[in-house]
Structures are given as structure tokens and as C-alpha cells.
Protein backbone atom coordinates (compact mmCIF):
# COMPACT_ATOMS: atom_id res chain seq x y z
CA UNK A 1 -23.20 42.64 -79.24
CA UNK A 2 -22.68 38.71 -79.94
CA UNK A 3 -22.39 39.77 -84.02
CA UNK A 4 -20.02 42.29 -85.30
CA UNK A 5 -22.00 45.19 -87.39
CA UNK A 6 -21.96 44.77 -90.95
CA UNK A 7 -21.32 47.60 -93.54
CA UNK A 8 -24.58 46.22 -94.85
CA UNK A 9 -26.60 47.32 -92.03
CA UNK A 10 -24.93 50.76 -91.55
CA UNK A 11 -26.09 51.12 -94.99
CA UNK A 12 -29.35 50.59 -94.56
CA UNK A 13 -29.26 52.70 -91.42
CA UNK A 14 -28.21 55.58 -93.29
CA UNK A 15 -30.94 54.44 -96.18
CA UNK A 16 -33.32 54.38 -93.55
CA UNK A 17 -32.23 58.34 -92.29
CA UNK A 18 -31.81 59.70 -95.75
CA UNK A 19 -28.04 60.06 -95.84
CA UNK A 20 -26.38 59.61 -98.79
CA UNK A 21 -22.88 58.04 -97.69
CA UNK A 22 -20.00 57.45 -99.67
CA UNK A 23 -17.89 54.42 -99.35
CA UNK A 24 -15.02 55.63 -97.33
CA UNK A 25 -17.89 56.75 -94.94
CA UNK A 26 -19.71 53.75 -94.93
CA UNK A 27 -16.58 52.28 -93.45
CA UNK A 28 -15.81 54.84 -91.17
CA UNK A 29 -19.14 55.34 -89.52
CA UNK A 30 -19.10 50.83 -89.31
CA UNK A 31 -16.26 51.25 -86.94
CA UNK A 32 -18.08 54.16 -84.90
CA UNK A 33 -21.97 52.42 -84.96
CA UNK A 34 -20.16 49.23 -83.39
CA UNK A 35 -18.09 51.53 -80.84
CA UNK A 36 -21.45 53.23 -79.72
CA UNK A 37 -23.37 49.97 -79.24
CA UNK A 38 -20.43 48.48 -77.81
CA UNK A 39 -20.74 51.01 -75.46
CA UNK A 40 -24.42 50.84 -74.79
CA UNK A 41 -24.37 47.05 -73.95
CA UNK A 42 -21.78 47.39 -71.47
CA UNK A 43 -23.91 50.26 -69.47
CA UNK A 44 -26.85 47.49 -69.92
CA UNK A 45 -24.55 44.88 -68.74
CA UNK A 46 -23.90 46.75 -65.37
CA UNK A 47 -25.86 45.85 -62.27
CA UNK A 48 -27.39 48.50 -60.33
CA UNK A 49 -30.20 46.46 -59.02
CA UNK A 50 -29.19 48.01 -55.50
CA UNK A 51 -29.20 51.83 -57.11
CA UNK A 52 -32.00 54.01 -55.98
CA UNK A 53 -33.37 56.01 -58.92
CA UNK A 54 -32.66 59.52 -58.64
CA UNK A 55 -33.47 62.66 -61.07
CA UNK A 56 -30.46 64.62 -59.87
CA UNK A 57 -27.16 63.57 -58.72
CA UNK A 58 -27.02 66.25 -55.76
CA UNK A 59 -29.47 65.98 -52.75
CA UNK A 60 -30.95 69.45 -54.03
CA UNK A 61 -34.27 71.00 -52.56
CA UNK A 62 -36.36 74.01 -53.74
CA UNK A 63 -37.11 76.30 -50.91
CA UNK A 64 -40.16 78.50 -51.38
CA UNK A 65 -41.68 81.31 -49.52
CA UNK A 66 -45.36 80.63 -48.20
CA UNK A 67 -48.03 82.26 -50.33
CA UNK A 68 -49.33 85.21 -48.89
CA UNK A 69 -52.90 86.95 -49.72
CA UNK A 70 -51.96 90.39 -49.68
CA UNK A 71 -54.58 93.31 -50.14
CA UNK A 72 -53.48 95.49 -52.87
CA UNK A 73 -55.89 97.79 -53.21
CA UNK A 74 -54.30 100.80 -52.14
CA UNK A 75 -51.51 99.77 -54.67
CA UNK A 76 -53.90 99.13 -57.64
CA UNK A 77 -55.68 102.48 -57.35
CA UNK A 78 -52.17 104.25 -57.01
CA UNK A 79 -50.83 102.22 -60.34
CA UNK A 80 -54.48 102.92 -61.95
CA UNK A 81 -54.39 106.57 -61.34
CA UNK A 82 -51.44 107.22 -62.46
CA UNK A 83 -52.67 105.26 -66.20
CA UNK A 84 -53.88 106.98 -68.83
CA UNK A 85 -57.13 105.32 -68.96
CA UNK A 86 -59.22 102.81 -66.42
CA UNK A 87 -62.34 100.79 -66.20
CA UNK A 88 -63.69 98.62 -63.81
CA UNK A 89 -60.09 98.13 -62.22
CA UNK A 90 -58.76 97.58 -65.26
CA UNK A 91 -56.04 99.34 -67.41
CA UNK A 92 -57.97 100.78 -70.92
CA UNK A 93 -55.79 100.48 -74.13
CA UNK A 94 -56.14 101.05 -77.50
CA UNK A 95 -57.77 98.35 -79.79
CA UNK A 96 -56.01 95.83 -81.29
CA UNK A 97 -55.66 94.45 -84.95
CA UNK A 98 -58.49 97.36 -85.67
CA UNK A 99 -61.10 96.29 -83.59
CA UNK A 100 -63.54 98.74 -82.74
CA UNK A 101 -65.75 98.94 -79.19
């Protein structure tokens, strides 16, 4: 930052976010605002024109199994005989919220 920050503008900051700061705090939190951005112009000063982005920091891949159709038939009529109630390959349940047939 070329200018210091001001305790003005950490007021108005705080205005701005509905904090009610006292004045100890207003001085306090002057000294940390100016740290932070002190900070964040130093990352933007840094060149990494030659950095590749990246999303992780490890060269990580997600292995997956190939989709397989399977035919489950003989599994669905086991599971659906051994329900309570069935229609149309379907399990049958109770209504819900009251709702009648």
C-alpha cells in the first residue's frame, strides 16, 4: 500500500459491517487491517507468470471402475418378495402426509 491506513477508514469499515467498535479497538484492528493488506500486496507483488494453474497441489487422479449394466432381475424379485407389499416392480408403502389412493 503507497498510504498508510487511517483510523478513519477502519471506522468506516466497521460502519460499513455494522460493528460497533470502541476506541481502543479502532486502534487495534488499524494496526491488523494494514498488516493484512500489507500482506495481500506482497502475494500480488510476486511473479508467477511462469506458474501453471493448478486446483490441487498433489498430482492426484480419481480412479473409477467402468460402469457395468448388470441384470438384476433375479435380485429385484428376491428383495420384492420378501416386502410386505409390491406393484408393478415397485415397493407399496403406506401414504404419506394422509393422502389417500
Amino acid at each position: 500500500m503507497s498510504e498508510p491506513l487511517t483510523r478513519q477508514e477502519v471506522a468506516k469499515v466497521a460502519e460499513l459491517a455494522m460493528l460497533e467498535l470502541s476506541e481502543d479497538e479502532l486502534i487495534t484492528f488499524t494496526g491488523q487491517l494494514a498488516a493484512v493488506l500489507e500482506h495481500a500486496q506482497d502475494i500480488d507483488d510476486l511473479d508467477v507468470g511462469d506458474v501453471p494453474p493448478t486446483n490441487h497441489p498433489y498430482p492426484l487422479t480419481n480412479v473409477f471402475r467402468d460402469d457395468v449394466i448388470e441384470e438384476l432381475d433375479d435380485i429385484r424379485t428376491e428383495v420384492l418378495a420378501a416386502a410386505p407389499e409390491s406393484e408393478d416392480g415397485q415397493f407399496r408403502v403406506p401414504p404419506a402426509l394422509g393422502e389417500e389412493d
